[in-house]
PDB file of N, CA and C in Angstrom:
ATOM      1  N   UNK A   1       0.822  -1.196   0.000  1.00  0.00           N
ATOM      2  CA  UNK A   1       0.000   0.000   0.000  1.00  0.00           C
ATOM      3  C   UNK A   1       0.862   1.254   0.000  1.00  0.00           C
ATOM      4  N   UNK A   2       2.057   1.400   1.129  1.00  0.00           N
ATOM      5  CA  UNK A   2       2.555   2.382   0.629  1.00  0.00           C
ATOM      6  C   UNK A   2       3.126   2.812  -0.686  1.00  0.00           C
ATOM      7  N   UNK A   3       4.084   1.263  -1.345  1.00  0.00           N
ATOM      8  CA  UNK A   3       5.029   1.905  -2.682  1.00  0.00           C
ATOM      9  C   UNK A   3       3.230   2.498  -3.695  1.00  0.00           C
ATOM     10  N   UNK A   4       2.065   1.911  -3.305  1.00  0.00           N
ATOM     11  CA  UNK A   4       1.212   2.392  -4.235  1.00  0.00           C
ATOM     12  C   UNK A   4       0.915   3.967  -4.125  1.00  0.00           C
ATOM     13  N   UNK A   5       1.024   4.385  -2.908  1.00  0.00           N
ATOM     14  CA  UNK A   5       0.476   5.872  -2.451  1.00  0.00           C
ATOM     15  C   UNK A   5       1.912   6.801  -2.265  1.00  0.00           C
ATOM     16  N   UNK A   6       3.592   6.168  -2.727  1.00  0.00           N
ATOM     17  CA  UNK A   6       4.073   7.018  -3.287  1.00  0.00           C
ATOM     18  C   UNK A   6       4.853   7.052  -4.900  1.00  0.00           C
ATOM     19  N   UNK A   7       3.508   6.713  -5.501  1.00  0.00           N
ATOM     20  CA  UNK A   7       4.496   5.929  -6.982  1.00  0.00           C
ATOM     21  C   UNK A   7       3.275   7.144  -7.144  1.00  0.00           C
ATOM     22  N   UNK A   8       3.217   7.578  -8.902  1.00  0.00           N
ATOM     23  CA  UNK A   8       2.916   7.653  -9.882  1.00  0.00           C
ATOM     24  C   UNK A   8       1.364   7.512  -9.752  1.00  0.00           C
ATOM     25  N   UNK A   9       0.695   6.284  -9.182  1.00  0.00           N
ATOM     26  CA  UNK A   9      -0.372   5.386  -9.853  1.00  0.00           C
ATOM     27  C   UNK A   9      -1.463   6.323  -8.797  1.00  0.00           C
ATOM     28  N   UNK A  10      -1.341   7.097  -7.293  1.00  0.00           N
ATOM     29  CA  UNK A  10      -1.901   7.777  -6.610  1.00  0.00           C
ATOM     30  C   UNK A  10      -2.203   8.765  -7.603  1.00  0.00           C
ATOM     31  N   UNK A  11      -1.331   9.425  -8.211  1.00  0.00           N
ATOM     32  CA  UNK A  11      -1.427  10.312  -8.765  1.00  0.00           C
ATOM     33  C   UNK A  11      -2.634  10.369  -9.913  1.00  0.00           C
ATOM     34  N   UNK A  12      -2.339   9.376 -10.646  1.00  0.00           N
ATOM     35  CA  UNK A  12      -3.925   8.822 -11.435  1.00  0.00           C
ATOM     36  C   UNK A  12      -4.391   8.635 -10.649  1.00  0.00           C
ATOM     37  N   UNK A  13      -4.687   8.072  -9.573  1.00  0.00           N
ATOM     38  CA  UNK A  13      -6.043   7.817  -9.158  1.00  0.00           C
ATOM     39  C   UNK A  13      -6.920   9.195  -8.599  1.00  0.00           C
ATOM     40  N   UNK A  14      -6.142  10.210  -8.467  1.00  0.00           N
ATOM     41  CA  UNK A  14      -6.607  11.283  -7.689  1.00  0.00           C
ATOM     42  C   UNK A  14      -7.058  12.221  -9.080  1.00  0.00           C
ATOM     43  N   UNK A  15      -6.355  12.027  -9.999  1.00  0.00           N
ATOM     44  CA  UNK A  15      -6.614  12.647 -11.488  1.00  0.00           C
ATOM     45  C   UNK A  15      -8.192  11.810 -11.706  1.00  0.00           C
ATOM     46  N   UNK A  16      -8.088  10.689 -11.703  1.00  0.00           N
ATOM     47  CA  UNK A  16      -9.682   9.903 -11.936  1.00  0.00           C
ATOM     48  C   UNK A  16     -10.853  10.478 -11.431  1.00  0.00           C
ATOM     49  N   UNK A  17     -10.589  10.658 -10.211  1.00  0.00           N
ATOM     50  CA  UNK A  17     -11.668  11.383  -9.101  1.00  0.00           C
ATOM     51  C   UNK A  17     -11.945  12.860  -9.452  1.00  0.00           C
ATOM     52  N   UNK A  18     -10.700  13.477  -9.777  1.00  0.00           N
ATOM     53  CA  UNK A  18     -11.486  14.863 -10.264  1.00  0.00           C
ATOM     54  C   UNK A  18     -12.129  14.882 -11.769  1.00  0.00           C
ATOM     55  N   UNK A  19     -11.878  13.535 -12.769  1.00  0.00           N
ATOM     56  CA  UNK A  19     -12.754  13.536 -13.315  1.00  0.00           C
ATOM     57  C   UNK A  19     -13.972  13.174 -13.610  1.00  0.00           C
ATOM     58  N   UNK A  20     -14.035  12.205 -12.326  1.00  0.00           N
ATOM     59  CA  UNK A  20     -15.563  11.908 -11.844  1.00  0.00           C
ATOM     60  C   UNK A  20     -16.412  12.751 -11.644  1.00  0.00           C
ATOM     61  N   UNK A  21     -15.045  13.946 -10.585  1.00  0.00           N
ATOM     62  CA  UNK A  21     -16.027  14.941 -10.123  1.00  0.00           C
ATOM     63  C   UNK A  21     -16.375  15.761 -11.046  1.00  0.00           C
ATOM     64  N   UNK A  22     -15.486  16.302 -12.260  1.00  0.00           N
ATOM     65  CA  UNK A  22     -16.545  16.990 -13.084  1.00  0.00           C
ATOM     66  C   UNK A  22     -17.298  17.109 -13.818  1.00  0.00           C
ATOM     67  N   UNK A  23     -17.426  15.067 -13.803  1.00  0.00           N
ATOM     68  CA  UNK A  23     -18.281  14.312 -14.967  1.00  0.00           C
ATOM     69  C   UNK A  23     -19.422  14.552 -14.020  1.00  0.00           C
ATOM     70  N   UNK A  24     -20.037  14.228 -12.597  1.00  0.00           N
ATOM     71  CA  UNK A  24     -20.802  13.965 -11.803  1.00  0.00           C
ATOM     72  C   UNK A  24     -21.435  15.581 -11.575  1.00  0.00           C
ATOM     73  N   UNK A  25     -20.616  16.422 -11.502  1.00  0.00           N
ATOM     74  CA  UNK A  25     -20.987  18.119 -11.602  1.00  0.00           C
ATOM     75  C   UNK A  25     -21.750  18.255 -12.351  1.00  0.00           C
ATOM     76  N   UNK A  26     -21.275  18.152 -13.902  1.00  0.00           N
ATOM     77  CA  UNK A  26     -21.678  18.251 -14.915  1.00  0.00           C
ATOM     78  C   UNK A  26     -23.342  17.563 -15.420  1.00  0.00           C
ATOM     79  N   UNK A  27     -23.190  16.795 -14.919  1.00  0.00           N
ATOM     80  CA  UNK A  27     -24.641  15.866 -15.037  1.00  0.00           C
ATOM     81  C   UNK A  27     -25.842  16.637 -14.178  1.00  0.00           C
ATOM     82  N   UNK A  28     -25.103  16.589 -12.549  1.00  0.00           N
ATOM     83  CA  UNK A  28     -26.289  16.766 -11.798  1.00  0.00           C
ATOM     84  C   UNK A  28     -26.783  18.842 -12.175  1.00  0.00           C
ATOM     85  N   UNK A  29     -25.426  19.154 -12.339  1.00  0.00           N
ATOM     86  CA  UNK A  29     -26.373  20.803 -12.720  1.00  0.00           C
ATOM     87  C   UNK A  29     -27.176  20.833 -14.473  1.00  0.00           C
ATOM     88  N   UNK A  30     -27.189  19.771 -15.101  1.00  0.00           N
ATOM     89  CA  UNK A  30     -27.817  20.112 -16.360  1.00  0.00           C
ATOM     90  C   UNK A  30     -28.856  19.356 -15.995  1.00  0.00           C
ATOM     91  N   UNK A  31     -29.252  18.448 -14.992  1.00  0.00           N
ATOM     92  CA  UNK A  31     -30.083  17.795 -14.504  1.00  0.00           C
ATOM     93  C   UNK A  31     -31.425  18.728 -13.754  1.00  0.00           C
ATOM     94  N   UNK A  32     -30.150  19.306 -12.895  1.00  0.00           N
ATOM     95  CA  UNK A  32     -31.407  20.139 -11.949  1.00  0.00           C
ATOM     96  C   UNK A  32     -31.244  21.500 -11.735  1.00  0.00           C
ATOM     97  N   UNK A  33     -30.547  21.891 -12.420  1.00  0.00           N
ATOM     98  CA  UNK A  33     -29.977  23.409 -12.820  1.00  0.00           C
ATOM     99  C   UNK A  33     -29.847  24.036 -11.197  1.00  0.00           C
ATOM    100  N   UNK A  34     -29.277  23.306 -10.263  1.00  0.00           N
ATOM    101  CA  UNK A  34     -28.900  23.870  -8.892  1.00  0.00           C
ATOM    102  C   UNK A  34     -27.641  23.133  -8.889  1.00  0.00           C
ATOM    103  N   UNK A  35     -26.872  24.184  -7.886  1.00  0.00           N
ATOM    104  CA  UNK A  35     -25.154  23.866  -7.886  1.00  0.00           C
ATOM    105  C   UNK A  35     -24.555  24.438  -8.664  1.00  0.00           C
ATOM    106  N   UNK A  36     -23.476  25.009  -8.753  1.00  0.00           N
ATOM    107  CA  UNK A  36     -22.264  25.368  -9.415  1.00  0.00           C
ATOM    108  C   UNK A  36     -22.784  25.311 -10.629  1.00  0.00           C
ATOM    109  N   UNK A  37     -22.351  26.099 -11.430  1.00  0.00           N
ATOM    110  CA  UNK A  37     -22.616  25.950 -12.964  1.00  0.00           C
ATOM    111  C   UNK A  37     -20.922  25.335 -13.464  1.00  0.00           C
ATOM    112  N   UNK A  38     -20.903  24.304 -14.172  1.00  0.00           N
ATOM    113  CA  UNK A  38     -19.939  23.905 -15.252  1.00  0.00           C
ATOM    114  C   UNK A  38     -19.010  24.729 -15.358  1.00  0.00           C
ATOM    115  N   UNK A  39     -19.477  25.767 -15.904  1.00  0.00           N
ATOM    116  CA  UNK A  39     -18.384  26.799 -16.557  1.00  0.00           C
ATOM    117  C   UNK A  39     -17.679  27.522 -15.397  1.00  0.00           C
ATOM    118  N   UNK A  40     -18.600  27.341 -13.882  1.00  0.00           N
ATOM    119  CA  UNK A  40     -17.807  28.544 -12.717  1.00  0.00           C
ATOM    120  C   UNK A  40     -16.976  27.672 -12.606  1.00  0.00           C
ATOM    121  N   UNK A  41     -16.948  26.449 -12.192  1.00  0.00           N
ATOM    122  CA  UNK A  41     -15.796  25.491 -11.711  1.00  0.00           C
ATOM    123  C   UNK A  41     -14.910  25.069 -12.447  1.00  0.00           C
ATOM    124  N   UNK A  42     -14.789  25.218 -13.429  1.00  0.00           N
ATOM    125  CA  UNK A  42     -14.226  24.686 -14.226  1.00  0.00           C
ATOM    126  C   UNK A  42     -12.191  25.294 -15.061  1.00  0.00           C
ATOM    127  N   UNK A  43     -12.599  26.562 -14.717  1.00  0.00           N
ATOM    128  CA  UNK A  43     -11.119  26.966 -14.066  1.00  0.00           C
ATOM    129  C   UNK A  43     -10.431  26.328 -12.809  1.00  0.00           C
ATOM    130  N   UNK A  44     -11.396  25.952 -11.850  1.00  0.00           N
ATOM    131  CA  UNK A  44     -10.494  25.994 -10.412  1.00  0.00           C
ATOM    132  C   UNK A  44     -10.161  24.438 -10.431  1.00  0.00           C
ATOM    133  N   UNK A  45     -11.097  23.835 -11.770  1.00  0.00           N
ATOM    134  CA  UNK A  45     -10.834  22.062 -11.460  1.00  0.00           C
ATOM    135  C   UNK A  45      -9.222  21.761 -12.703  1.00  0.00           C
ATOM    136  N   UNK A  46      -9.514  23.010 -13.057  1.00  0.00           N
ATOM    137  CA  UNK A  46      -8.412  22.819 -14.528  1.00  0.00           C
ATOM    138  C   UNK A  46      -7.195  23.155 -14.023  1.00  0.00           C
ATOM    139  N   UNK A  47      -7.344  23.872 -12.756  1.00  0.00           N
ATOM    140  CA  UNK A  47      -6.186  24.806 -12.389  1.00  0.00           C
ATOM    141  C   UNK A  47      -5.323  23.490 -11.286  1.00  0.00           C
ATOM    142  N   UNK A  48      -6.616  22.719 -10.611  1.00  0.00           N
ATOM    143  CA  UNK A  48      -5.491  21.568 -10.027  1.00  0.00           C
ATOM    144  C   UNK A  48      -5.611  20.521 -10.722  1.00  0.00           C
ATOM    145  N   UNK A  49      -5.948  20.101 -11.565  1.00  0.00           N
ATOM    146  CA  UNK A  49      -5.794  18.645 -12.794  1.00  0.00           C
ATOM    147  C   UNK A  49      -4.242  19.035 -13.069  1.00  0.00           C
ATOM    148  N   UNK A  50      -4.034  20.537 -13.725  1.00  0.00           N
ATOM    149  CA  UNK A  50      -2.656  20.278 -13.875  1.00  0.00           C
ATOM    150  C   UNK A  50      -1.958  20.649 -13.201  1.00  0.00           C
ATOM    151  N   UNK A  51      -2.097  20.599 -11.894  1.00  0.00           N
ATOM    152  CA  UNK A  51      -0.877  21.004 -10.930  1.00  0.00           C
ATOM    153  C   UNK A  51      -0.684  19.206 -10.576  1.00  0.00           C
ATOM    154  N   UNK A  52      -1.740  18.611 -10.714  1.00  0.00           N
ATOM    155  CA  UNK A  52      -1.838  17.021 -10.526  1.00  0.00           C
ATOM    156  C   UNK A  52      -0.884  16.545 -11.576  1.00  0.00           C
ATOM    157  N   UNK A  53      -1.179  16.754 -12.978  1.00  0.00           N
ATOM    158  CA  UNK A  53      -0.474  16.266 -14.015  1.00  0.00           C
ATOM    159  C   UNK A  53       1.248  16.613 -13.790  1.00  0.00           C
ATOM    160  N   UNK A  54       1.198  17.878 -13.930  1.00  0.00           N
ATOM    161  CA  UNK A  54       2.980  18.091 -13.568  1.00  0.00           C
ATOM    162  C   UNK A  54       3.280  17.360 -12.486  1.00  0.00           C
ATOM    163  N   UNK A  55       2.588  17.260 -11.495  1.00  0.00           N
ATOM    164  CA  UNK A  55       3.418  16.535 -10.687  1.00  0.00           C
ATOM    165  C   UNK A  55       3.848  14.729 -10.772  1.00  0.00           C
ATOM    166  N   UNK A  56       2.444  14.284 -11.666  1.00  0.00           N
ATOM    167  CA  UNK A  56       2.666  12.852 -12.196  1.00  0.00           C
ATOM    168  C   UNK A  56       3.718  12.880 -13.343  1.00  0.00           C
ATOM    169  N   UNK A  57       3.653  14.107 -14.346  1.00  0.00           N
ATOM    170  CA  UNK A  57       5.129  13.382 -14.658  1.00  0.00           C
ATOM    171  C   UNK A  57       6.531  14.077 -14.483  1.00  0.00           C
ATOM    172  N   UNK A  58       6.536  14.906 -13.753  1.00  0.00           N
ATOM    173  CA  UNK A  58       8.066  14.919 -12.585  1.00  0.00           C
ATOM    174  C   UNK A  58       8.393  13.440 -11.742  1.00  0.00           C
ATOM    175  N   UNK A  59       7.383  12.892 -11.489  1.00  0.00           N
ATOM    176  CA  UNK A  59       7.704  11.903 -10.548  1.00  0.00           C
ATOM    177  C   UNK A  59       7.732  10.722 -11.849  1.00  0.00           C
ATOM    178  N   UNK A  60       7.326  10.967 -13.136  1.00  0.00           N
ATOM    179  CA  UNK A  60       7.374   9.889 -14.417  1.00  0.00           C
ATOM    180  C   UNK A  60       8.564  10.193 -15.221  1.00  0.00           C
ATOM    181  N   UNK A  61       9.747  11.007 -14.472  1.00  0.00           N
ATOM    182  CA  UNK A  61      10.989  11.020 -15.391  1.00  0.00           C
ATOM    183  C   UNK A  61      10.845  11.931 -16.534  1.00  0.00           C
ATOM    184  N   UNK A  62       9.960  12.663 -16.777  1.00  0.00           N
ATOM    185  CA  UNK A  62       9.477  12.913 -18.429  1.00  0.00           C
ATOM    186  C   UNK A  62      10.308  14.378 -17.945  1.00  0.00           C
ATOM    187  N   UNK A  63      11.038  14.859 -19.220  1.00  0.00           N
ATOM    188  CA  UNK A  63      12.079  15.821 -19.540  1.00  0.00           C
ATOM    189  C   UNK A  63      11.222  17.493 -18.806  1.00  0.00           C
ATOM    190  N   UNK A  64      11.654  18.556 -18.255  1.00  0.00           N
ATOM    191  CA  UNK A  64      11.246  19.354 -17.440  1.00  0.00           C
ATOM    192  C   UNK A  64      10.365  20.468 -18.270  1.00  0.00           C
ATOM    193  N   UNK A  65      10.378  20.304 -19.627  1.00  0.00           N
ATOM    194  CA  UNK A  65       9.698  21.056 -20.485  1.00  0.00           C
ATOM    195  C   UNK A  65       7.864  20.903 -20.542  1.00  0.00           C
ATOM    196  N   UNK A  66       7.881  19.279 -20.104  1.00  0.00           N
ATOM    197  CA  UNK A  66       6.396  19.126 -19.832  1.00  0.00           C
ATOM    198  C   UNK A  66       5.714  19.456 -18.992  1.00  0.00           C
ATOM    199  N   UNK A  67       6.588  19.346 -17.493  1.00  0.00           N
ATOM    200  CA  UNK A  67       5.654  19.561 -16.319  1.00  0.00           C
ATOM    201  C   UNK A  67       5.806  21.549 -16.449  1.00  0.00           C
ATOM    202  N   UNK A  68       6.836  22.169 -16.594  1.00  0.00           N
ATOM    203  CA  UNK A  68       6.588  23.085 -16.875  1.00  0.00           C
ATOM    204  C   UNK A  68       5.567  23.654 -17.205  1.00  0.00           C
ATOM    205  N   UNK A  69       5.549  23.384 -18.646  1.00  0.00           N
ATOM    206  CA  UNK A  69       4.154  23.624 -19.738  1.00  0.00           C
ATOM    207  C   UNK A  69       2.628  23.592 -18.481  1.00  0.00           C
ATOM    208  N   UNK A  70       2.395  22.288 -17.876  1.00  0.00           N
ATOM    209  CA  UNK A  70       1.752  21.802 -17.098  1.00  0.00           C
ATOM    210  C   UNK A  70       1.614  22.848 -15.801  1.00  0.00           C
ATOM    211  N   UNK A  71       2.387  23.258 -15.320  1.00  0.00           N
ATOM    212  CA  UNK A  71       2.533  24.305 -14.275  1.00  0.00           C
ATOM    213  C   UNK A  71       1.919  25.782 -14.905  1.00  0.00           C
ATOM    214  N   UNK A  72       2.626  26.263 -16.329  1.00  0.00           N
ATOM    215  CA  UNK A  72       2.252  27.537 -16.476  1.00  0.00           C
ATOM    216  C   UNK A  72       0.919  27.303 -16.701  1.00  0.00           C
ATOM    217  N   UNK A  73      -0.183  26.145 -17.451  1.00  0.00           N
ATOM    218  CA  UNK A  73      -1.173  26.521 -17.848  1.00  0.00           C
ATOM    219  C   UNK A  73      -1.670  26.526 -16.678  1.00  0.00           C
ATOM    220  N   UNK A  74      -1.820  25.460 -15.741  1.00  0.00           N
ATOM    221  CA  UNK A  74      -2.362  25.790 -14.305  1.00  0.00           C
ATOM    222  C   UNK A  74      -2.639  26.999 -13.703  1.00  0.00           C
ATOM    223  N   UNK A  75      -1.535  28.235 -13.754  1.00  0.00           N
ATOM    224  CA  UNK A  75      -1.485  29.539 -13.505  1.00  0.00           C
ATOM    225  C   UNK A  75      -1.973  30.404 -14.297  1.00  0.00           C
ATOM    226  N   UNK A  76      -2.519  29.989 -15.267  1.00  0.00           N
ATOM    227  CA  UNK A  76      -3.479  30.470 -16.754  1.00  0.00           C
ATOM    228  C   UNK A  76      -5.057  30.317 -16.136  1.00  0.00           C
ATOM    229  N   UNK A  77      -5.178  29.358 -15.718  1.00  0.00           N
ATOM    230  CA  UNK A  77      -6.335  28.526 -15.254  1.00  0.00           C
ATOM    231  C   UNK A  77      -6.829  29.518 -13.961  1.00  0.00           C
ATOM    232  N   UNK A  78      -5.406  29.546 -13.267  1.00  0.00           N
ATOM    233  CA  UNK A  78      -5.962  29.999 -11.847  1.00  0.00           C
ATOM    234  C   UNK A  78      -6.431  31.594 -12.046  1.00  0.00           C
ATOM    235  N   UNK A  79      -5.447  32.023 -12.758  1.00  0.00           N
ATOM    236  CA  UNK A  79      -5.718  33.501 -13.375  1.00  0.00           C
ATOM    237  C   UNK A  79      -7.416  33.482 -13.699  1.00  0.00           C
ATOM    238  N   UNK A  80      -7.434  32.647 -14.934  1.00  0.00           N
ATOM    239  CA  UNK A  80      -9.321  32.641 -15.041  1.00  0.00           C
ATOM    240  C   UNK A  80     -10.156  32.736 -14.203  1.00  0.00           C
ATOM    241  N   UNK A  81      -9.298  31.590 -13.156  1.00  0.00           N
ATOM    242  CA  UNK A  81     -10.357  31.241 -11.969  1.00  0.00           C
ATOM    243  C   UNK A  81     -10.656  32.873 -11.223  1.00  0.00           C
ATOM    244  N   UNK A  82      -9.420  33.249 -10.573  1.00  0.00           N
ATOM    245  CA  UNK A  82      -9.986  34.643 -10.075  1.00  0.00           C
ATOM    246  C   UNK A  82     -10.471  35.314 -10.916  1.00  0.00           C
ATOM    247  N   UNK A  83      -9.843  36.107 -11.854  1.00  0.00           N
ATOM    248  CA  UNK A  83     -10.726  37.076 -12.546  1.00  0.00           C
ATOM    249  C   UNK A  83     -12.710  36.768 -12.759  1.00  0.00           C
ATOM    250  N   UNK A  84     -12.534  35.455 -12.970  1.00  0.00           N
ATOM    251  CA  UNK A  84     -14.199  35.296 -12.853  1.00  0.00           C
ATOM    252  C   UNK A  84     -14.420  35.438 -11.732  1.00  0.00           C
ATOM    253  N   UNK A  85     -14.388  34.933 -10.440  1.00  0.00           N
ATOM    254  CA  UNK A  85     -14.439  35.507  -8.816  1.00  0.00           C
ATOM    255  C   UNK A  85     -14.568  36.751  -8.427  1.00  0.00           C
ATOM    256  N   UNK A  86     -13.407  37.325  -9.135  1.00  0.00           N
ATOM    257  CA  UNK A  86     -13.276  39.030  -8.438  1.00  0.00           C
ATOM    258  C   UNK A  86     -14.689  39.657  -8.805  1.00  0.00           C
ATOM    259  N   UNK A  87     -15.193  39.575  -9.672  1.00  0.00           N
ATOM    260  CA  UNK A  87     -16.524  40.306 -10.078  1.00  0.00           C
ATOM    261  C   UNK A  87     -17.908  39.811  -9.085  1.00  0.00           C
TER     262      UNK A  87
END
């Protein structure tokens, strides 16, 4: 259990769950049009998917240009995220 919860494979699994969660978001507000709308959350879920991703592949060996990439859009994301907030 531990080498599983510090390898790589945590890392998907926690990536899975936030896409449950915004598959399961997504359903229940077009369902019952209460809760979060899609589009509000959807910066702040984008903004840690890839702080998730860079960190799965820093820990996957993959050359520093990816998780990079992975980091700045995150801060692209988070940027969205506030600017829609601040208003």
């Amino acid at each position: 259990m531990i080498d599983f919860l510090s390898g790589v494979h945590a890392v998907d699994l926690i990536l899975l769950i936030v896409a449950a969660e915004i598959i399961a978001i997504t359903l229940y507000w077009h369902a019952t049009r209460r809760g979060i709308a899609p589009a509000q959350l959807l910066p702040n879920l984008a903004a840690g998917a890839l702080l998730l991703l860079a960190l799965r592949l820093s820990l996957s060996d993959y050359s520093w240009p990816w998780y990079t990439a992975c980091l700045a859009l995150a801060g692209v994301a988070n940027v969205a995220d506030l600017r829609q907030r601040w208003r």
